[in-house]
Protein backbone atom coordinates (compact mmCIF):
# COMPACT_ATOMS: atom_id res chain seq x y z
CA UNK A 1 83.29 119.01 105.65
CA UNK A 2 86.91 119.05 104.54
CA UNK A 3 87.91 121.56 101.50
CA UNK A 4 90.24 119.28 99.68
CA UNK A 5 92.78 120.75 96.55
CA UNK A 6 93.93 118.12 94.49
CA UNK A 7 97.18 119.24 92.73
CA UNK A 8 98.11 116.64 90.15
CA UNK A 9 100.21 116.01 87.11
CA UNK A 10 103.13 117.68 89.44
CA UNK A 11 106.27 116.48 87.11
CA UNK A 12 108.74 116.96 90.50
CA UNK A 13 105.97 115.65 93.80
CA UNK A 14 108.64 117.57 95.89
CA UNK A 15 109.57 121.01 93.95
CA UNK A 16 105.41 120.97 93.32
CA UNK A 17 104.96 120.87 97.34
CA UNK A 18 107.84 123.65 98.16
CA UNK A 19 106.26 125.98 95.47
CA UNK A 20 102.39 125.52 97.63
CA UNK A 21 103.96 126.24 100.15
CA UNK A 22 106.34 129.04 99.56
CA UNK A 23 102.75 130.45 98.38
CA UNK A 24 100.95 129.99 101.41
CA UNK A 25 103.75 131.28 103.56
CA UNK A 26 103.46 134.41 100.85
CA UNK A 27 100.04 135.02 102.13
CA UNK A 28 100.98 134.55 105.84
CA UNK A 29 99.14 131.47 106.03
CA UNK A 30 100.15 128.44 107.86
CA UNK A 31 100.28 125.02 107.24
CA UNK A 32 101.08 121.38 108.82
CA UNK A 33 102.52 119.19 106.22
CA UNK A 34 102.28 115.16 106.91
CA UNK A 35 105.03 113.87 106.09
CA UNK A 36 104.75 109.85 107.86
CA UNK A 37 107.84 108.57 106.29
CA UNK A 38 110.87 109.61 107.81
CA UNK A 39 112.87 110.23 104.39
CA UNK A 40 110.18 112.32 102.84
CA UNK A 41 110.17 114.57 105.78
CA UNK A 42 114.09 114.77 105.81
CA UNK A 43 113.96 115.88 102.29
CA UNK A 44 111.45 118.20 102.62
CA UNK A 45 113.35 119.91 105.49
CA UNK A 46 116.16 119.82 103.43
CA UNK A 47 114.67 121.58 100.62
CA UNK A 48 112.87 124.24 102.76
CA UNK A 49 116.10 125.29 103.47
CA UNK A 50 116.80 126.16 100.19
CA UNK A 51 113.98 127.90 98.77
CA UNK A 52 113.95 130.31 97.63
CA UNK A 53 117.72 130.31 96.41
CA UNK A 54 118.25 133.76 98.70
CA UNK A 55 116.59 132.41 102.06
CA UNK A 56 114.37 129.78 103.46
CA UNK A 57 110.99 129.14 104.54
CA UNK A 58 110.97 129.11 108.30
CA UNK A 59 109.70 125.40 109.46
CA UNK A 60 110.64 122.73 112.60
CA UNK A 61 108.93 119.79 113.74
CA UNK A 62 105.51 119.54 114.85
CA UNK A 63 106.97 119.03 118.56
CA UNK A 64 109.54 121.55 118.66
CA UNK A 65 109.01 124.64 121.07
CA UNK A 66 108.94 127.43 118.15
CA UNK A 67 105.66 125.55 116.61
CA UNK A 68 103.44 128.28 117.87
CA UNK A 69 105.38 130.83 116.35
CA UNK A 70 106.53 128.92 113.22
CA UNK A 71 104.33 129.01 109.76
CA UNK A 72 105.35 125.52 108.23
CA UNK A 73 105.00 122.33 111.17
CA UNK A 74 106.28 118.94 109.72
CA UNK A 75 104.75 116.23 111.34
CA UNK A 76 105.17 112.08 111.02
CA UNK A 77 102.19 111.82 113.15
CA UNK A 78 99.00 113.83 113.49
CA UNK A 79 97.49 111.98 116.92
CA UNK A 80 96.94 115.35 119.49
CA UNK A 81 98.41 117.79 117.19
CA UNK A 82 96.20 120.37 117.41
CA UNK A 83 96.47 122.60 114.33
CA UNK A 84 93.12 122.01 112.14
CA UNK A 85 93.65 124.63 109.61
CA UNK A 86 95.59 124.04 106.50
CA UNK A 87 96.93 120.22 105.84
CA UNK A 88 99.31 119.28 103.44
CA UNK A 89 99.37 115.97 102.62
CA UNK A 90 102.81 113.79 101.58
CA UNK A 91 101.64 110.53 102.52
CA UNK A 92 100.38 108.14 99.71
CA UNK A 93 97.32 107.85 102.48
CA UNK A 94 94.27 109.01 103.85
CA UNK A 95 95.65 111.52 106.44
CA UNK A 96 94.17 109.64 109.96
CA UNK A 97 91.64 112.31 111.15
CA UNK A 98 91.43 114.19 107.87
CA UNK A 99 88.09 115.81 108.52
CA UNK A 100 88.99 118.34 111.47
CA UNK A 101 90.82 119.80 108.75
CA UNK A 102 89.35 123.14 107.25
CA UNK A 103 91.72 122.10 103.88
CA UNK A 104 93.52 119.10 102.49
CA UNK A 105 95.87 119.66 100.31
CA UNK A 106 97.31 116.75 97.91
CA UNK A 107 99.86 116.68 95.81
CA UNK A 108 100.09 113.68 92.59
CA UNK A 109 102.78 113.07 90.82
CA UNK A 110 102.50 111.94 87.04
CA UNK A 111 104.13 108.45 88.15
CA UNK A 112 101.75 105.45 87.75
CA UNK A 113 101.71 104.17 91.66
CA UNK A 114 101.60 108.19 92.54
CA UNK A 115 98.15 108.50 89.92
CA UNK A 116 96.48 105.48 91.30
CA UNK A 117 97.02 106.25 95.66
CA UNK A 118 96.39 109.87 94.35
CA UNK A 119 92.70 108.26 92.28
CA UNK A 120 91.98 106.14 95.53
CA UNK A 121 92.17 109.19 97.78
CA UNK A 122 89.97 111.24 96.03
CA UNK A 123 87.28 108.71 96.06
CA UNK A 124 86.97 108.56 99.56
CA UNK A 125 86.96 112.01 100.33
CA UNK A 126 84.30 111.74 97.20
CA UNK A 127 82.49 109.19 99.03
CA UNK A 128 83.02 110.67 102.21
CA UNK A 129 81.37 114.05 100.97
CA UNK A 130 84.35 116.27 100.67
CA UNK A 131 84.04 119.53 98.60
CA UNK A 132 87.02 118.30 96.20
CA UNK A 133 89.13 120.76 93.82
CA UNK A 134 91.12 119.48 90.95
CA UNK A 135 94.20 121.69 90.44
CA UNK A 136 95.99 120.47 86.68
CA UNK A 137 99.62 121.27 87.13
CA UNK A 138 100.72 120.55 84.10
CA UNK A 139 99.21 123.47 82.12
């Protein structure tokens, strides 16, 4: 069974992400982030190289040769990647192979396409007997 954090009302989908996971690379943990369409994953790279303002948070490519020794993997595809920890996803999809996962985490925008993928999601990890945790980032 998948642990899955659902992290909605996020006025920025992006800025919410960075700040997860400038917070798990504060507590040395790391995480894959899914990222399937190529200009979500550009941005995100982009912005990881900004934050915060005085450094970056050290990330490459699922693929690349410093993955093993890297905290934050991007990856467009999740076939034979074999991280199962921590799984961030940016795709408005159910992650293929979500439950070798240990933890899902979603991010949902307040945007009315970004609500309903982020509604139809939860359901099936719902029906599919995930332990789900609503996260209100609005407050």
């Amino acid at each position: 069974m998948t642990q899955v954090f659902f992290y909605h009302n996020a006025g920025d989908r992006l800025s919410a992400t960075l700040e997860l996971i400038a917070r798990a690379c504060a507590r040395k943990k790391r995480l894959l982030v899914y990222a399937p369409r190529a200009e979500v994953a550009e941005a995100l790279d982009r912005a990881l190289w900004m934050v915060p303002p005085s450094g970056f948070i050290p990330h490459v490519q699922v693929d690349s040769p410093l993955a093993a020794e890297t905290p934050v993997l991007i990856a467009g595809r999740l076939e034979q990647v074999p991280f199962t920890e921590r799984l961030l996803n940016l795709s408005d999809d159910i992650p293929p192979e979500h439950d070798r996962f240990v933890s899902l985490i979603e991010v949902v925008g307040q945007r009315d396409e970004e609500r309903l993928a982020g509604r139809r999601r939860a359901r099936f990890y719902k029906d599919h007997g995930d332990e789900i945790r609503y996260v209100d980032l609005s407050s």
